[in-house]
Protein backbone atom coordinates (compact mmCIF):
# COMPACT_ATOMS: atom_id res chain seq x y z
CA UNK A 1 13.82 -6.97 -18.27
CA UNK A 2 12.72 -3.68 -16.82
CA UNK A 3 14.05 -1.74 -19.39
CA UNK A 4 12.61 -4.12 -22.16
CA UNK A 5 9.18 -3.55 -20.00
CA UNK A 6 9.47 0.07 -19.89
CA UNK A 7 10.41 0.44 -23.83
CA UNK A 8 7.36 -1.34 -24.16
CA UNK A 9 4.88 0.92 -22.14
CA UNK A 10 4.71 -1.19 -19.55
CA UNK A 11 4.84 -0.35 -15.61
CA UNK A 12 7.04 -3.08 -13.52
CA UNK A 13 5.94 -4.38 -10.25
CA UNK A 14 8.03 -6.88 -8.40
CA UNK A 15 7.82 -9.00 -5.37
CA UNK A 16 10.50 -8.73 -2.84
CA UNK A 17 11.09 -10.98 0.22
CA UNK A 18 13.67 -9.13 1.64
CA UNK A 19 15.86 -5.98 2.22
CA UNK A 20 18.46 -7.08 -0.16
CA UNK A 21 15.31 -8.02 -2.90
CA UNK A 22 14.07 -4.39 -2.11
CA UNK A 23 17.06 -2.76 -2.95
CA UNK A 24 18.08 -5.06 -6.17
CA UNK A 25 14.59 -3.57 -7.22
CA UNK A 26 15.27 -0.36 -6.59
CA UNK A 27 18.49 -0.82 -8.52
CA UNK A 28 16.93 -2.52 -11.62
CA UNK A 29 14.62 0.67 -11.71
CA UNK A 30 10.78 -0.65 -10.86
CA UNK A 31 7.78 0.93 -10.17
CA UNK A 32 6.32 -0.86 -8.26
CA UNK A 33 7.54 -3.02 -5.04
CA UNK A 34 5.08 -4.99 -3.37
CA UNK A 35 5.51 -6.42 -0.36
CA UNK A 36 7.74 -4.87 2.63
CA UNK A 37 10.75 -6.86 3.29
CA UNK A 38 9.67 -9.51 5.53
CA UNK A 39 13.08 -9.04 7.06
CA UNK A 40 14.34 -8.27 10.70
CA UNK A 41 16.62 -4.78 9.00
CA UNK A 42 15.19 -2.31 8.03
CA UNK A 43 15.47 -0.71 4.51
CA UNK A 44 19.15 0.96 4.28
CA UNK A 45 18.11 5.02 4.30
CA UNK A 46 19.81 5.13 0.60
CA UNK A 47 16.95 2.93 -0.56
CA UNK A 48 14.58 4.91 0.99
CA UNK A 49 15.51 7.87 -0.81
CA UNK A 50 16.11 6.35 -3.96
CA UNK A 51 12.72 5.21 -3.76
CA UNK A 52 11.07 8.35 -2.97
CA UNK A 53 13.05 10.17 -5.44
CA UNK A 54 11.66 7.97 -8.55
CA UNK A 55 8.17 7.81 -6.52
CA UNK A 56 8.69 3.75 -6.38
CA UNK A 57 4.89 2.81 -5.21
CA UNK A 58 5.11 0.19 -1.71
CA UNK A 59 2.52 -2.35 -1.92
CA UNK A 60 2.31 -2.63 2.27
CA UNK A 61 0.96 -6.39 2.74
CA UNK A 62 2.12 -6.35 6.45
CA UNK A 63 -0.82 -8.87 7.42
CA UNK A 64 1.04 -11.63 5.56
CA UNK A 65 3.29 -11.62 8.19
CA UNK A 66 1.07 -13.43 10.90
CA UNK A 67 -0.90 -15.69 8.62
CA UNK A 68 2.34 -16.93 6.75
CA UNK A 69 3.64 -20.13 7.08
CA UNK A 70 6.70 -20.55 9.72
CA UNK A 71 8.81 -21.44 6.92
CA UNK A 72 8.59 -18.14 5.33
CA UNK A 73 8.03 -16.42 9.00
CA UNK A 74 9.04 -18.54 12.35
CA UNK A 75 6.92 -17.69 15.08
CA UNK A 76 10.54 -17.26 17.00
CA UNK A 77 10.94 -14.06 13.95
CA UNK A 78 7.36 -12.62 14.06
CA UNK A 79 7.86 -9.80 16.69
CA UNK A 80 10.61 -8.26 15.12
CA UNK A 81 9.90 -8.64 11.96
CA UNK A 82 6.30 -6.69 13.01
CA UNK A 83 8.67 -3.92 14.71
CA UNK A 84 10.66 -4.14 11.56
CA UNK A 85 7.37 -3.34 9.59
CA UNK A 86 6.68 -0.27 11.57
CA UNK A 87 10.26 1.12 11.64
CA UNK A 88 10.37 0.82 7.66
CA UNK A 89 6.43 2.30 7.14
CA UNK A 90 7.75 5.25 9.28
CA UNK A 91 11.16 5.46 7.09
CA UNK A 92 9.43 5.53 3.72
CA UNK A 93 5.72 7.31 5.03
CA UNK A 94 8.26 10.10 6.09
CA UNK A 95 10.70 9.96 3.02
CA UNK A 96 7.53 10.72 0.70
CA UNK A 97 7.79 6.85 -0.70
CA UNK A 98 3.91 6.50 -2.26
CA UNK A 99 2.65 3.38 -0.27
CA UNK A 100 -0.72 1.57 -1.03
CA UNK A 101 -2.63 -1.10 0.62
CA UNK A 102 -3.50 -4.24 -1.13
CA UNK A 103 -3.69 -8.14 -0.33
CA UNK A 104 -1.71 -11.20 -1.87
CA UNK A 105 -4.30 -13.16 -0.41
CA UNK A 106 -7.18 -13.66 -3.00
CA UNK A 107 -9.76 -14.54 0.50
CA UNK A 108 -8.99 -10.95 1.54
CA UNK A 109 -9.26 -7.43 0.63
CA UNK A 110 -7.56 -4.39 0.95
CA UNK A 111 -9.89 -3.66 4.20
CA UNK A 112 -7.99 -6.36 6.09
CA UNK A 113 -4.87 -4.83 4.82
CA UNK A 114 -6.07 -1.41 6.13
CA UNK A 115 -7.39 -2.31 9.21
CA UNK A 116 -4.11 -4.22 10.51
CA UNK A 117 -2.29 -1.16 9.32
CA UNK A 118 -4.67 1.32 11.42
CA UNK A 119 -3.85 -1.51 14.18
CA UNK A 120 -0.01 -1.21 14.20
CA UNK A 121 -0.85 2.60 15.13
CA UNK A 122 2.32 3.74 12.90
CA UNK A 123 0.48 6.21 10.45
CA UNK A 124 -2.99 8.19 11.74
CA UNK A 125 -6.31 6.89 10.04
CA UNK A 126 -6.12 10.22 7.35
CA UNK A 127 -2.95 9.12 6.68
CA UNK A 128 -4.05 5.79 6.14
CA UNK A 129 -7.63 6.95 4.25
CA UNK A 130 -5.26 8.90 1.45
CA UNK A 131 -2.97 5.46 1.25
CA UNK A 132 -6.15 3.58 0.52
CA UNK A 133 -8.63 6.30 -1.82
CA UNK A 134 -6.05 8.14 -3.83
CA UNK A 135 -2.68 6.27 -4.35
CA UNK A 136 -3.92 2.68 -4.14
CA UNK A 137 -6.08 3.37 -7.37
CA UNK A 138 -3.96 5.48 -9.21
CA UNK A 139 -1.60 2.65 -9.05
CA UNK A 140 -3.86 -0.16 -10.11
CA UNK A 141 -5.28 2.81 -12.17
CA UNK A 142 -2.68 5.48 -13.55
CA UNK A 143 -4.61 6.61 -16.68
CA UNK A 144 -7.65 6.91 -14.90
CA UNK A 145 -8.57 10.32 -12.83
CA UNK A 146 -9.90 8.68 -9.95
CA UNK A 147 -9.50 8.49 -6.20
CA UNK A 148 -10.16 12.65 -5.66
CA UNK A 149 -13.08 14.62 -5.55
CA UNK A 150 -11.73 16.79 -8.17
CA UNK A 151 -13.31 18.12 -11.47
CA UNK A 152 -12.53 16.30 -14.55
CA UNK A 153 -12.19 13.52 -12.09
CA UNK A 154 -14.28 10.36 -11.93
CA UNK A 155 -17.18 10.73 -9.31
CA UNK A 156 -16.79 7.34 -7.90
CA UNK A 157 -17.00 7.60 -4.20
CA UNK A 158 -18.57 5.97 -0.80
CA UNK A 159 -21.30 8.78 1.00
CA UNK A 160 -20.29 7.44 4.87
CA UNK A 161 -22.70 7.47 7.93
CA UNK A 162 -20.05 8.71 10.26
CA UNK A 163 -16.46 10.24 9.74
CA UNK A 164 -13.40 7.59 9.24
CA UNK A 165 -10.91 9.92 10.29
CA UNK A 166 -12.32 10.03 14.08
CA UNK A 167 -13.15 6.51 13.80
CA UNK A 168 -11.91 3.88 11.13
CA UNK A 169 -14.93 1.75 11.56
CA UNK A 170 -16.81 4.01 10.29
CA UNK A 171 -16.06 2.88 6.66
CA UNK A 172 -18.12 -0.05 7.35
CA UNK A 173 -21.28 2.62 7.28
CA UNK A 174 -21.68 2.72 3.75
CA UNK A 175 -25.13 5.25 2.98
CA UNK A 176 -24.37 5.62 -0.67
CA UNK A 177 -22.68 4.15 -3.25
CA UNK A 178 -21.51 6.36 -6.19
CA UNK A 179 -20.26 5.30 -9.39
CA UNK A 180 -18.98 7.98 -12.45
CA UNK A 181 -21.34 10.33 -10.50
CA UNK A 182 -24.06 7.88 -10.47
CA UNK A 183 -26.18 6.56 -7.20
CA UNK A 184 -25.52 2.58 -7.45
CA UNK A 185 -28.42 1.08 -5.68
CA UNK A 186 -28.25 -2.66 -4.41
């Protein structure tokens, strides 16, 4: 299927639930993982690399682990699966795996997603700022030159009142809204 995808033109994203899903994806050759494992092992160091070798995008979703049902997470499993979630963000943040923030929830966004990451305290908040502005949209996005401040780029950006890198809440402070170089006034 992945090869009939890619013959196609097509990019392949699949959901995994666990560390044998993640590497079975890795295997089959997609782009696009979302989900970490929601698993108590971590991701075997091969499928790390493998994954940072073909730049295999990580969709992080690691706030799905405390609103999920206990059928899919037992409250008895939550803990280490959360420690499990930090030790693998470390592994593939450190690897060079591209990781981006998003939500399977449609009632949330990718701030929620963010914010629980900036929470767990694995990854600093410019760490976390480049997850969220530059790969995030290039992978919802890859023909589109967005998510730098770059000529021949898009100028769609956020002016801030105060600096999210010294303070997270700070994207919350929205002055100015800019879109293809535009002001966008509400």
């Amino acid at each position: 299927m992945v090869n009939i995808s890619h013959n196609a033109g097509f990019r392949v994203s699949t959901h995994v639930s666990n560390t044998a899903d993640f590497h079975n994806a890795i295997i089959a050759g997609v782009d696009e993982i979302a989900h970490l494992p929601i698993d108590t092992l971590p991701i075997a160091m091969k499928d790390v690399k493998k994954a940072a070798r073909r730049k295999i995008v990580v969709i992080t979703t690691c706030s799905l682990a405390e609103t999920a049902p206990p059928s899919i997470v037992p409250k008895s499993l939550l803990s280490p699966v959360l420690n499990t979630y930090k030790e693998n963000i470390k592994r593939l943040h450190k690897a060079g795996v591209p990781l981006a923030i998003g939500s399977d929830n449609p009632m949330d966004s990718s701030l929620d997603e963010l914010l629980y990451l900036q929470k767990m305290g694995v990854l600093d908040n410019l760490n976390l700022l480049k997850i969220w502005t530059e790969t995030t949209p290039k992978t919802i996005f890859p023909k589109r030159k967005i998510g730098v401040l770059n000529s021949g780029y898009e100028a769609s950006f956020l002016a801030l009142e105060g600096n999210p890198i010294e303070d997270i809440n700070n994207i919350r402070k929205i002055k100015l809204r800019f879109k293809q170089g535009n002001v966008l006034r509400f």
